[in-house]
Protein backbone atom coordinates (compact mmCIF):
# COMPACT_ATOMS: atom_id res chain seq x y z
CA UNK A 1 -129.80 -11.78 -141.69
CA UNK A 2 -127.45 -11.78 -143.87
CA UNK A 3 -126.62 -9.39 -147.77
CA UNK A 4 -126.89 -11.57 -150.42
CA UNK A 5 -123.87 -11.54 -153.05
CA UNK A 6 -124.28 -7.85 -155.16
CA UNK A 7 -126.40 -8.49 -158.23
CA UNK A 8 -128.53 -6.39 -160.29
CA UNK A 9 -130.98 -5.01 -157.95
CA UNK A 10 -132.39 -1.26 -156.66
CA UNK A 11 -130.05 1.11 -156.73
CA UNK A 12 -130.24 3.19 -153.19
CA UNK A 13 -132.21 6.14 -154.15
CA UNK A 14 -135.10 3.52 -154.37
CA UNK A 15 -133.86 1.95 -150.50
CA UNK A 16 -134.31 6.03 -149.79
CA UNK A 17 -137.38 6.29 -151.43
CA UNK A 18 -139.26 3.15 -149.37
CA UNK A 19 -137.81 4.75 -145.73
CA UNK A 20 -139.26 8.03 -146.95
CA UNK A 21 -142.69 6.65 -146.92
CA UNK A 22 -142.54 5.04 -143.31
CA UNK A 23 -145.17 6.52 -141.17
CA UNK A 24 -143.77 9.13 -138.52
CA UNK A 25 -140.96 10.73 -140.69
CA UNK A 26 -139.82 14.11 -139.86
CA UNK A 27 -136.30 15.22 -141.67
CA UNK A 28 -134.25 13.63 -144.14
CA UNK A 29 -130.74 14.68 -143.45
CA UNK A 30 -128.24 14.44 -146.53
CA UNK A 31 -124.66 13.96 -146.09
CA UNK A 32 -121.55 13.20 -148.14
CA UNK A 33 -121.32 9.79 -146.96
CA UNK A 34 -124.77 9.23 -145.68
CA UNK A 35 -128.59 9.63 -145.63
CA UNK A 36 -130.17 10.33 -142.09
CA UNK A 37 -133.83 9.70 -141.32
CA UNK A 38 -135.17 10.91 -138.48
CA UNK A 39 -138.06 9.67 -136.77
CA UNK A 40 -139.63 10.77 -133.70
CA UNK A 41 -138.22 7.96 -131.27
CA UNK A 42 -135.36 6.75 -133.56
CA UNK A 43 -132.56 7.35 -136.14
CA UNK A 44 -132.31 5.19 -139.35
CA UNK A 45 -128.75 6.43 -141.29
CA UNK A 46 -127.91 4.86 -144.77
CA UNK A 47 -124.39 4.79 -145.99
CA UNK A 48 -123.73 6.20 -149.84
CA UNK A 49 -123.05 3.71 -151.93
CA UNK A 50 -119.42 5.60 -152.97
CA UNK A 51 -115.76 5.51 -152.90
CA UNK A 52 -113.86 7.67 -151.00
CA UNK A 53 -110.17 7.96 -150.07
CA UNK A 54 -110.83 6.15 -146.91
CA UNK A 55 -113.37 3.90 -148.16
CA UNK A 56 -115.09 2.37 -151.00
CA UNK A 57 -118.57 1.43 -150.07
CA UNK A 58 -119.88 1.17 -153.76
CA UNK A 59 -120.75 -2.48 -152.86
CA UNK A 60 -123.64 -3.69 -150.22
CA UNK A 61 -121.04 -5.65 -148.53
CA UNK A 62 -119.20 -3.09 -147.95
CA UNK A 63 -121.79 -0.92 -146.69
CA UNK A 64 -122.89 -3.62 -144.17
CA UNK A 65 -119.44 -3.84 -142.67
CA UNK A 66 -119.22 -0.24 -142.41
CA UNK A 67 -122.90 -0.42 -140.43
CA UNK A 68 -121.77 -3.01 -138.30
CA UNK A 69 -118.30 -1.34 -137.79
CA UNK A 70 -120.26 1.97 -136.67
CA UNK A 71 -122.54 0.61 -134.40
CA UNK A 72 -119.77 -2.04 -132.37
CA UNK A 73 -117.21 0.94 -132.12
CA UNK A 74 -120.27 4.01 -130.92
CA UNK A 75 -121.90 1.12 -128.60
CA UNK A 76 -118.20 1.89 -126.61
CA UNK A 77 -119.40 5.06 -125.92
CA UNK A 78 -122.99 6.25 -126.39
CA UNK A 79 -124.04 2.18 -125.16
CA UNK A 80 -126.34 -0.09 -127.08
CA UNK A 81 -129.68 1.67 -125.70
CA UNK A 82 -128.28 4.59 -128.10
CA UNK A 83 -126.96 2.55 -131.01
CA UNK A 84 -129.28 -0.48 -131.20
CA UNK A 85 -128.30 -2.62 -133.86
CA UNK A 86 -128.44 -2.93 -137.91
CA UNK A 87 -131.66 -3.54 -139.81
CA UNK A 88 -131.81 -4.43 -143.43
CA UNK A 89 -134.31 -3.23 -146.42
CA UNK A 90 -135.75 -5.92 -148.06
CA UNK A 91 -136.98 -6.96 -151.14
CA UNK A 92 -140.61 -8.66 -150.86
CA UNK A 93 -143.07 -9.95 -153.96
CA UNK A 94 -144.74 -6.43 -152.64
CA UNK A 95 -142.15 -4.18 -153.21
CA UNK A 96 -139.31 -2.99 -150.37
CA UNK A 97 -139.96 -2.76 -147.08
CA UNK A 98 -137.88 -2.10 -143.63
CA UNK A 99 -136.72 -5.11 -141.52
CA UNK A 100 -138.60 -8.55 -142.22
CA UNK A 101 -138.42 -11.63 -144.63
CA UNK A 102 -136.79 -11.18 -148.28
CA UNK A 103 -133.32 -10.06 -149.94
CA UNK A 104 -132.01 -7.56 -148.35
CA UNK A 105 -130.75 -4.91 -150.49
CA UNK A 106 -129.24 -2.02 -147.82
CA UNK A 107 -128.05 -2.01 -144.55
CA UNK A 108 -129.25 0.64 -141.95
CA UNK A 109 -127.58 1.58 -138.49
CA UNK A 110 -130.49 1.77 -136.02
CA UNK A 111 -130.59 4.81 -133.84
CA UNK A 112 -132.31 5.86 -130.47
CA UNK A 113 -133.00 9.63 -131.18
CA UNK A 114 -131.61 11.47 -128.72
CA UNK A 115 -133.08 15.14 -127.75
CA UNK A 116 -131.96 17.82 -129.99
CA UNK A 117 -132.08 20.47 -127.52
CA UNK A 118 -129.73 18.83 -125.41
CA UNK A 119 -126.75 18.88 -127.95
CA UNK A 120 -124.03 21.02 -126.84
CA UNK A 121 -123.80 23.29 -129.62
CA UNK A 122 -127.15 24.36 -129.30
CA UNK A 123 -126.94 24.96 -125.59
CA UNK A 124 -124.31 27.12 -126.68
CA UNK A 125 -125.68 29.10 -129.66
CA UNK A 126 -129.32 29.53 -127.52
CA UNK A 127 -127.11 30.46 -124.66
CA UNK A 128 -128.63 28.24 -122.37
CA UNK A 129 -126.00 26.09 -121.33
CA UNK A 130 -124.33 23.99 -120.25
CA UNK A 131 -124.20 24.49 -116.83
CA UNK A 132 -121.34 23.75 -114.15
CA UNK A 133 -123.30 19.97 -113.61
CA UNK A 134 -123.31 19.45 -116.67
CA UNK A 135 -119.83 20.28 -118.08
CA UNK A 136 -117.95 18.51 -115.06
CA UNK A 137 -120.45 15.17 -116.61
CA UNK A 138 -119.01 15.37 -120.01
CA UNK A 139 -115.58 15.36 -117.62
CA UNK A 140 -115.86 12.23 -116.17
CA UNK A 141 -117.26 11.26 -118.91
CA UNK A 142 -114.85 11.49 -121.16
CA UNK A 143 -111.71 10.75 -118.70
CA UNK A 144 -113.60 7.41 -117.93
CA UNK A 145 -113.46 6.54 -121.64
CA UNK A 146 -109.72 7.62 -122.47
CA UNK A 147 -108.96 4.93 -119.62
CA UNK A 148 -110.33 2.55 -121.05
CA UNK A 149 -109.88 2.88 -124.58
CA UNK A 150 -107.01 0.58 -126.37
CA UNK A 151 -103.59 1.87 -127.16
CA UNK A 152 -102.17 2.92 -130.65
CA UNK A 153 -99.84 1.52 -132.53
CA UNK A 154 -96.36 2.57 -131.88
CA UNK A 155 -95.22 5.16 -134.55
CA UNK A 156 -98.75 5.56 -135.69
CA UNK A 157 -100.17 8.87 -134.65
CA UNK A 158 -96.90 10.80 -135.73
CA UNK A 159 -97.69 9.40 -139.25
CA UNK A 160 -101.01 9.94 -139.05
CA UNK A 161 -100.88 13.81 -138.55
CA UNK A 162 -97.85 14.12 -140.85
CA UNK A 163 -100.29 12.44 -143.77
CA UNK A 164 -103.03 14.53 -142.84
CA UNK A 165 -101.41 17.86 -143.07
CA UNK A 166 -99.79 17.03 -146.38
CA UNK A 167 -103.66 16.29 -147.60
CA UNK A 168 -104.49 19.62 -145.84
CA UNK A 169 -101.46 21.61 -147.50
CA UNK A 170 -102.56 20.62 -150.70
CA UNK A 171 -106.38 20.90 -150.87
CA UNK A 172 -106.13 24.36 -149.02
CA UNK A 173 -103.42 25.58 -151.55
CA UNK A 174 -106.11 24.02 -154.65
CA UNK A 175 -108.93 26.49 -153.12
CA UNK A 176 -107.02 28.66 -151.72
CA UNK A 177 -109.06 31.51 -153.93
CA UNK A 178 -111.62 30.75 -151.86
CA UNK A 179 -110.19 32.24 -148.98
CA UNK A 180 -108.21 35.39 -150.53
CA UNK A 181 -105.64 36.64 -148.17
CA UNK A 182 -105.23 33.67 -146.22
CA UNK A 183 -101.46 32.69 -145.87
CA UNK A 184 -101.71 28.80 -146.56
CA UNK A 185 -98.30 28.17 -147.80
CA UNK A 186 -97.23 29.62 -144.67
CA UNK A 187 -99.36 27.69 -142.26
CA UNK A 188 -99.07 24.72 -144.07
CA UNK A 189 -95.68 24.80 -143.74
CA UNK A 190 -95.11 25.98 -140.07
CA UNK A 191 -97.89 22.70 -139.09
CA UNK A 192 -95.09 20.45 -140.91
CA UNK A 193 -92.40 21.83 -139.15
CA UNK A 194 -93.81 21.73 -135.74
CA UNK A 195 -94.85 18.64 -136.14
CA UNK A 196 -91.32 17.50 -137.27
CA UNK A 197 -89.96 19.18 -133.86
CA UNK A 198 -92.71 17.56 -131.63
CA UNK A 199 -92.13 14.33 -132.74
CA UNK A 200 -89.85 13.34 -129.74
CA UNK A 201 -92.45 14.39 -127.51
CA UNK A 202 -95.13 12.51 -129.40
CA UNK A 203 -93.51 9.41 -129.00
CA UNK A 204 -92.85 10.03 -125.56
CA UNK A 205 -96.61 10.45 -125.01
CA UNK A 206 -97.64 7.48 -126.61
CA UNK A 207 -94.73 5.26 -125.28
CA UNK A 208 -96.77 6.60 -121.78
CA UNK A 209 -100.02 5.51 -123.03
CA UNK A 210 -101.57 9.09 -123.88
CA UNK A 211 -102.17 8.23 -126.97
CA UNK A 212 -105.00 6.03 -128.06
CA UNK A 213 -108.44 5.46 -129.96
CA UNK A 214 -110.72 7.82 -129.05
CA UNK A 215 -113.60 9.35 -130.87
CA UNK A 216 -111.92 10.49 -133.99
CA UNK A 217 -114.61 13.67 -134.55
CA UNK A 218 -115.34 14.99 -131.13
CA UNK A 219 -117.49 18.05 -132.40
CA UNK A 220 -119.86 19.88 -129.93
CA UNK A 221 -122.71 18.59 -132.07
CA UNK A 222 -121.82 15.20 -131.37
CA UNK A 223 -121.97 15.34 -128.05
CA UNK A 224 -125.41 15.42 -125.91
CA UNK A 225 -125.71 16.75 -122.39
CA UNK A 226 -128.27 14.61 -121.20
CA UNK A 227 -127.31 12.69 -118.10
CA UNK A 228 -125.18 10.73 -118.48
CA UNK A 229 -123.73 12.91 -121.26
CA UNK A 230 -123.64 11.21 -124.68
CA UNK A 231 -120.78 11.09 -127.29
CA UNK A 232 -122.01 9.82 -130.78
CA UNK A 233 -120.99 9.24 -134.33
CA UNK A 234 -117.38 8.09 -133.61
CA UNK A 235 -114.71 7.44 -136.68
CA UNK A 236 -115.65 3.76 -137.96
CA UNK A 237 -114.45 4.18 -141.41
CA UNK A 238 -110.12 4.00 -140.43
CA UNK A 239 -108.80 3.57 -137.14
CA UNK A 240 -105.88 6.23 -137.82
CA UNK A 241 -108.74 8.64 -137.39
CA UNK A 242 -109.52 7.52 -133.88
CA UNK A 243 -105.66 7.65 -132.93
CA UNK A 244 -105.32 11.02 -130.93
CA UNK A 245 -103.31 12.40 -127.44
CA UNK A 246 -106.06 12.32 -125.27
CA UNK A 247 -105.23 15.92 -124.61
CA UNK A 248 -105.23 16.46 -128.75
CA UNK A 249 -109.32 15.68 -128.80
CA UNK A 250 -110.19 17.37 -126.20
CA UNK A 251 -108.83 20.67 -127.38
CA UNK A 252 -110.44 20.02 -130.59
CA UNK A 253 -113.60 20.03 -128.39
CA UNK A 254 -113.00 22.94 -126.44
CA UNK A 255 -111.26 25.05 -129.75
CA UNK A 256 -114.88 24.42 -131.14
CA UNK A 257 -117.03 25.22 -128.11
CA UNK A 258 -115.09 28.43 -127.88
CA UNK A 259 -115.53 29.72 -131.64
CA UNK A 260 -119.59 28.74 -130.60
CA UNK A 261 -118.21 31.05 -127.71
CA UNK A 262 -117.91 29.30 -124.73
CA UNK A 263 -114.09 29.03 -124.00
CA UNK A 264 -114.16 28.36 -120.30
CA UNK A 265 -115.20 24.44 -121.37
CA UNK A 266 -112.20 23.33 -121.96
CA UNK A 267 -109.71 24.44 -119.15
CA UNK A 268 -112.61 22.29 -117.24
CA UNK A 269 -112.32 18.80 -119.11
CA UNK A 270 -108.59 19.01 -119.32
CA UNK A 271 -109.11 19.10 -115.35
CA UNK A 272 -111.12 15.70 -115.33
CA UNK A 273 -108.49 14.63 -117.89
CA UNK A 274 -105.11 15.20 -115.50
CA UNK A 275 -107.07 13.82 -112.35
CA UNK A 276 -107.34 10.20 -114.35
CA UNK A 277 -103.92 10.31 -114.90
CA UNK A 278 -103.37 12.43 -118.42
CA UNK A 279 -100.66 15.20 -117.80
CA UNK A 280 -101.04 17.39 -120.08
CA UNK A 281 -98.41 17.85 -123.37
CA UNK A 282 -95.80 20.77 -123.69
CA UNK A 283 -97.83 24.15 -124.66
CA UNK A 284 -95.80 24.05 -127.78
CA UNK A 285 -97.36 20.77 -128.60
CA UNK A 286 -100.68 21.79 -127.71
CA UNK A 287 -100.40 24.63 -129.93
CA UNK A 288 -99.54 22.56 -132.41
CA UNK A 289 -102.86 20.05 -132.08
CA UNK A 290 -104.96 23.50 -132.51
CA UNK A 291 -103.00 24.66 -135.22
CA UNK A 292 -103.32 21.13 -137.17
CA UNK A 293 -107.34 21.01 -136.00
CA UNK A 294 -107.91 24.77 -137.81
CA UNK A 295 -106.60 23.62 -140.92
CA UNK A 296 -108.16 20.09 -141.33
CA UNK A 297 -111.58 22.00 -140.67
CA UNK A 298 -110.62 24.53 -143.16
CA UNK A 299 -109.43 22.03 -145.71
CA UNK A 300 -112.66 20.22 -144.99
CA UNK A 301 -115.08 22.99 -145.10
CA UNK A 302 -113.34 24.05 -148.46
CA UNK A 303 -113.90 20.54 -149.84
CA UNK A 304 -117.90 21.27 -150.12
CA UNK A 305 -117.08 23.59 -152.66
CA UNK A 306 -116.21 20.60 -154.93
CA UNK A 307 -119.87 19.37 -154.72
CA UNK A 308 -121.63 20.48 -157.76
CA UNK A 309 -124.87 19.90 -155.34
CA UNK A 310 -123.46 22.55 -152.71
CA UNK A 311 -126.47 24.45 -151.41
CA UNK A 312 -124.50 27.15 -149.78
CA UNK A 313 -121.11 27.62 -150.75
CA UNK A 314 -120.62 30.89 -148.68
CA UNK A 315 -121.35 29.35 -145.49
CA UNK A 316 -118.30 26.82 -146.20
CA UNK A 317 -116.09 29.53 -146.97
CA UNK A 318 -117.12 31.50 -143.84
CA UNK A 319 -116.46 28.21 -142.10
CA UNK A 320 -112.86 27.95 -143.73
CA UNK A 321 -112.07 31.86 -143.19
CA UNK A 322 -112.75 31.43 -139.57
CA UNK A 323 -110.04 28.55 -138.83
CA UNK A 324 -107.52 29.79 -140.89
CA UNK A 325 -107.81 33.28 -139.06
CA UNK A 326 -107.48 31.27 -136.06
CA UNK A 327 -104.49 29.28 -137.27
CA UNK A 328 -102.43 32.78 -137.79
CA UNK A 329 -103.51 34.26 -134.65
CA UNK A 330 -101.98 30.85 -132.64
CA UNK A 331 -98.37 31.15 -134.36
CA UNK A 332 -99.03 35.22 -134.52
């Protein structure tokens, strides 16, 4: 089934409103970019109809291409029993309805719930896991996947982080009176400049084959410890995002699992990740990774603050605070 051309039609609060009636709903998760309803056996997520700097989904088109983009690229790692497909809202003589005959008027990425008690960072926070099985999993996991994934573009990582921490740099230094006492000048700075001296080494690494498209937001509540482990909501939106040193996401990972405070995760996926054939990067360049990871999260926790609709901006300040402490302590 296929979107008809964009015409006049109902706008996506009323798509919303006609998956908020379905039988069996439990939470309505809101988003920047999306609406997530969750179900007791599935996930239905709608895409905003908006324009970003990465995207402009404003049109249904759009949105359906994004949909199908999200479910081809996660079906690489969580599988197709996890993301099963697209289905459409449609408009019958009765009003809208989910799936079936009629126009369609929104496109919706069909999810198999997974267990919520399973996700990592609640295993953490309830300080019930994971457990030694379960973190040497997410391992092999994940080294499986980095060799297998495709390649990047020769030149294109380097320029990706360079462009990111010039967007960093100047959203932090916007709101930086959010964050009194923070040095962001200086850290914004010293992430440019050791970026500029690792970029030999970068290139080496990805003339090697270290770097390529991974997951592109490898959070702790993305991943789920069930077995096999999965890894969901992957970058679909610009493949620059996805571009990483292996060794770059997964101390992302393991920067977050320790600030949930389990820092003994990581030294045990980088493990998995040298036995497939990953050698780690100078600890200079690692540093730099971390450092450039603590201000993106800070830049992007900040950014919440520019919703009018923020619901709690002192947890997104917290969340800021936090990574740019961490940031000074790694150059301190």
């Amino acid at each position: 089934m296929r979107p008809l051309p964009p015409r006049p039609g109902p706008p996506a609060e009323d798509a919303a409103a006609c998956l908020a009636r379905l039988p069996g709903l439990e939470r309505v998760i809101e988003t920047h970019l999306a609406r997530v309803f969750l179900f007791p056996d599935r996930v239905l997520k709608m895409k905003r109809p908006l324009q970003t700097a990465t995207q402009d989904l404003r049109l249904l088109p759009a949105r359906h291409r994004a949909c199908a983009a999200e479910v081809r690229l996660n079906r690489e790692l969580a599988g197709p029993e996890v993301y099963r497909g697209l289905l459409p809202v449609v408009r019958t003589a009765s009003g809208l309805r989910l799936d079936g005959r009629g126009e369609v008027v929104e496109w919706l990425v069909h999810m198999r719930r997974l267990p919520s008690d399973r996700m990592l960072d609640r295993l953490i926070l309830e300080g019930r896991g994971p457990g030694t099985a379960e973190i040497e999993a997410l391992g092999r996991r994940l080294a499986g996947f980095w060799r297998t994934t495709r390649g990047a573009p020769k030149g294109a990582y380097f320029r990706h982080l360079l462009h990111e921490a010039a967007i960093d740099g100047g959203h932090l230094a916007a709101l930086a009176g959010h964050v009194p006492g923070a040095d962001i000048a200086g850290l914004s700075a010293a992430l440019v400049h050791r970026l500029k001296g690792g970029r030999r080494e970068i290139a080496r690494r990805e003339a090697l084959g270290f770097v390529r498209e991974g997951h592109g937001d490898l959070r702790p509540e993305h991943v789920c410890l069930t077995l096999p482990p999965v890894l969901f909501d992957r970058v679909e939106f610009a493949r620059d995002f996805r571009l990483a040193d292996a060794h770059d996401e997964v101390a992302f990972l393991g920067q977050e699992c320790a600030l949930l405070g389990r820092p003994d995760i990581a030294p045990r996926l980088v493990r998995h990740l040298e036995g497939a054939g990953f050698p780690p990067p100078s600890r200079g360049l690692l540093k730099t990774f971390r450092l450039h990871h603590c201000l993106t999260r800070a830049r992007l926790a900040l950014d919440h603050l520019l919703d009018p609709a923020c619901s709690d901006p002192a947890k997104f300040r917290e969340r800021a605070r936090v990574r740019l402490e961490l940031a000074a302590r790694l150059l301190g």
